[in-house]
Protein backbone atom coordinates (compact mmCIF):
# COMPACT_ATOMS: atom_id res chain seq x y z
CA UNK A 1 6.64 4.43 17.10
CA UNK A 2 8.40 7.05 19.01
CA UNK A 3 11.59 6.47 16.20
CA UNK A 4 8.09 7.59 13.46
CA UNK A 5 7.00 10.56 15.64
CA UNK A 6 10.26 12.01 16.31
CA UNK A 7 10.97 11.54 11.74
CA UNK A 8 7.75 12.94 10.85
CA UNK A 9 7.01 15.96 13.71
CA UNK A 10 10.42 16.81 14.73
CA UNK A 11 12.60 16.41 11.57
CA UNK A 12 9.26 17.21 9.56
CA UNK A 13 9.80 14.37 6.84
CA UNK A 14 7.49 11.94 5.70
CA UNK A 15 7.52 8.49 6.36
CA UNK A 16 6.98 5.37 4.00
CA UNK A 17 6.61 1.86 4.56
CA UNK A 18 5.88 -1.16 2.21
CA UNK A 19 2.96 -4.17 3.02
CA UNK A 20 3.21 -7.60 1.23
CA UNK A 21 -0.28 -8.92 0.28
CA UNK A 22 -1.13 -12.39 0.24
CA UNK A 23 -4.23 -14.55 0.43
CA UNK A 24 -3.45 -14.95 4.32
CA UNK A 25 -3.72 -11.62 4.99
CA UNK A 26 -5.86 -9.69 2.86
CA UNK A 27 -8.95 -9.20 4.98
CA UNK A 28 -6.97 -7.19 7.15
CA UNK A 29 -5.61 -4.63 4.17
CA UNK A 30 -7.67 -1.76 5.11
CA UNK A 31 -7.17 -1.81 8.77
CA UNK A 32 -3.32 -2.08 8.53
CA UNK A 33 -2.91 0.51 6.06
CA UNK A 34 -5.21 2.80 8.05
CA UNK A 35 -2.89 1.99 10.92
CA UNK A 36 -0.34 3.23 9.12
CA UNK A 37 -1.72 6.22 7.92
CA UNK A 38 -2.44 7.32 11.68
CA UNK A 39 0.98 6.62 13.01
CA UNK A 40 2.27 9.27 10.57
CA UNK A 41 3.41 7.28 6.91
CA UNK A 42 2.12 9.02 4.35
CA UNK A 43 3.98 7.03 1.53
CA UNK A 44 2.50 3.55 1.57
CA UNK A 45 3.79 0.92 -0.70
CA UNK A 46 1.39 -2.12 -1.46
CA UNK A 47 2.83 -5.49 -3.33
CA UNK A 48 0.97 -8.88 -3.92
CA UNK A 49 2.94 -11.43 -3.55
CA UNK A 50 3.13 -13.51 -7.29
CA UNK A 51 3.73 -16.76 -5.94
CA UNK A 52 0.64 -19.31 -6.85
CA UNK A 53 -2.47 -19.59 -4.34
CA UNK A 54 -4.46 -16.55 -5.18
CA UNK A 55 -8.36 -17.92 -5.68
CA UNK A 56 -11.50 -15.67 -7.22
CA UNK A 57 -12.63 -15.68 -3.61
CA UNK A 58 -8.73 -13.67 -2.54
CA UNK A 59 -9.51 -11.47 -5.25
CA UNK A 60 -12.99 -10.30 -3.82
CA UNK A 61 -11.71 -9.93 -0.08
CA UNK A 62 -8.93 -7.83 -1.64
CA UNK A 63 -11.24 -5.82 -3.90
CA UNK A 64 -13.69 -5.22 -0.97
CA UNK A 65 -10.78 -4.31 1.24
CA UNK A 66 -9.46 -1.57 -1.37
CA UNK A 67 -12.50 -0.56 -2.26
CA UNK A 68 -12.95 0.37 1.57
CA UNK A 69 -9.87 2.05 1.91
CA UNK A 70 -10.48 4.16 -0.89
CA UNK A 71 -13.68 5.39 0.44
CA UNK A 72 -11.65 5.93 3.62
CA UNK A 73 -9.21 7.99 1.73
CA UNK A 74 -11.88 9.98 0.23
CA UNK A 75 -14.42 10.18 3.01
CA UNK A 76 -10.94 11.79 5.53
CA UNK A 77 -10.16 14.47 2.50
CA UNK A 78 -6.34 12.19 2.26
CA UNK A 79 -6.59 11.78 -1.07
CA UNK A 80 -4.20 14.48 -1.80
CA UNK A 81 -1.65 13.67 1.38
CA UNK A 82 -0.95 9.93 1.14
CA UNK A 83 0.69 7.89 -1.92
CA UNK A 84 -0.37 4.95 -2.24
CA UNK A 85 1.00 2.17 -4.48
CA UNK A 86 -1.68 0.00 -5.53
CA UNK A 87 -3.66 3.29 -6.33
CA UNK A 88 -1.79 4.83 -9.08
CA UNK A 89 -2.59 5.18 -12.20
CA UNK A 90 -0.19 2.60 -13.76
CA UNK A 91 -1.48 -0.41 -11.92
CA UNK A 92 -3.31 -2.76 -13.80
CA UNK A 93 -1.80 -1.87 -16.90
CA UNK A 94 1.51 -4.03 -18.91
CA UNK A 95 4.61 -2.56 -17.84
CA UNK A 96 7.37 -1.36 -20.65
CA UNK A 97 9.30 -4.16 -21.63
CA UNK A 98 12.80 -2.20 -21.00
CA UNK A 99 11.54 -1.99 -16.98
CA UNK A 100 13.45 -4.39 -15.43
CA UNK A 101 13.06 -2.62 -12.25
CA UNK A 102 13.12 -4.74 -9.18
CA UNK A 103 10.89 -2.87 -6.34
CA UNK A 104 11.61 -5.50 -3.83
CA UNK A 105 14.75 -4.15 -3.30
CA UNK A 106 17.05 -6.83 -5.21
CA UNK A 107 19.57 -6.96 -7.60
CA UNK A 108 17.26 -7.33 -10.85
C-alpha cells in the first residue's frame, strides 16, 4: 500500500488494478472494489470468469452487488473519477467479430 501511495500522491499517476469474478466471490464485489477505490486506483478492471458454474441465483448476488456499487459511485460524486470496466457502455453488447483481443493478458 505504501508502493500505491507513493504512485498515486508522489509521482501523481493513477493506479489500476483488475478483479476476477466468480460465483465464490461475488457477494463481496462491492466491498472490494470500494476498497480499492479508497486505497487510491481509480482504473478498475472487472472480468467474470467464463468457465461453467454461474446459477440465476450468482447472477442476482452479482446484480445486487453492482447495482450497489453504482449507487456508491453516484451517491460519492466518482462517477466522473473512476473507470470502471463492467460499467461501460460496451458491456452487454456482441463484440466485433475482427476483436480477437485477449484482455487477460495472453497471447490471443
Amino acid at each position: 500500500m505504501a508502493g500505491v501511495k507513493h504512485w498515486t500522491e508522489v509521482l501523481g499517476r493513477e493506479m489500476g488494478s483488475k478483479m476476477t469474478l466468480a460465483p465464490a466471490n461475488i457477494q463481496y464485489t462491492k466491498d472490494a472494489v470500494i476498497g480499492l477505490i479508497d486505497s487510491g486506483y481509480t482504473d478498475i478492471n472487472l472480468n467474470c470468469v467464463f468457465e461453467k458454474g454461474w446459477t440465476e441465483a450468482d447472477a442476482t448476488i452479482l446484480y445486487h452487488q453492482l447495482k450497489d456499487l453504482a449507487d456508491y459511485i453516484l451517491e460519492n460524486n466518482l462517477e466522473d473519477e473512476l473507470d470502471i470496466s463492467i460499467f461501460q457502455e460496451h458491456i452487454g453488447h456482441p463484440k466485433d467479430k475482427s476483436d480477437d483481443a485477449n484482455w487477460c493478458g495472453g497471447l490471443g
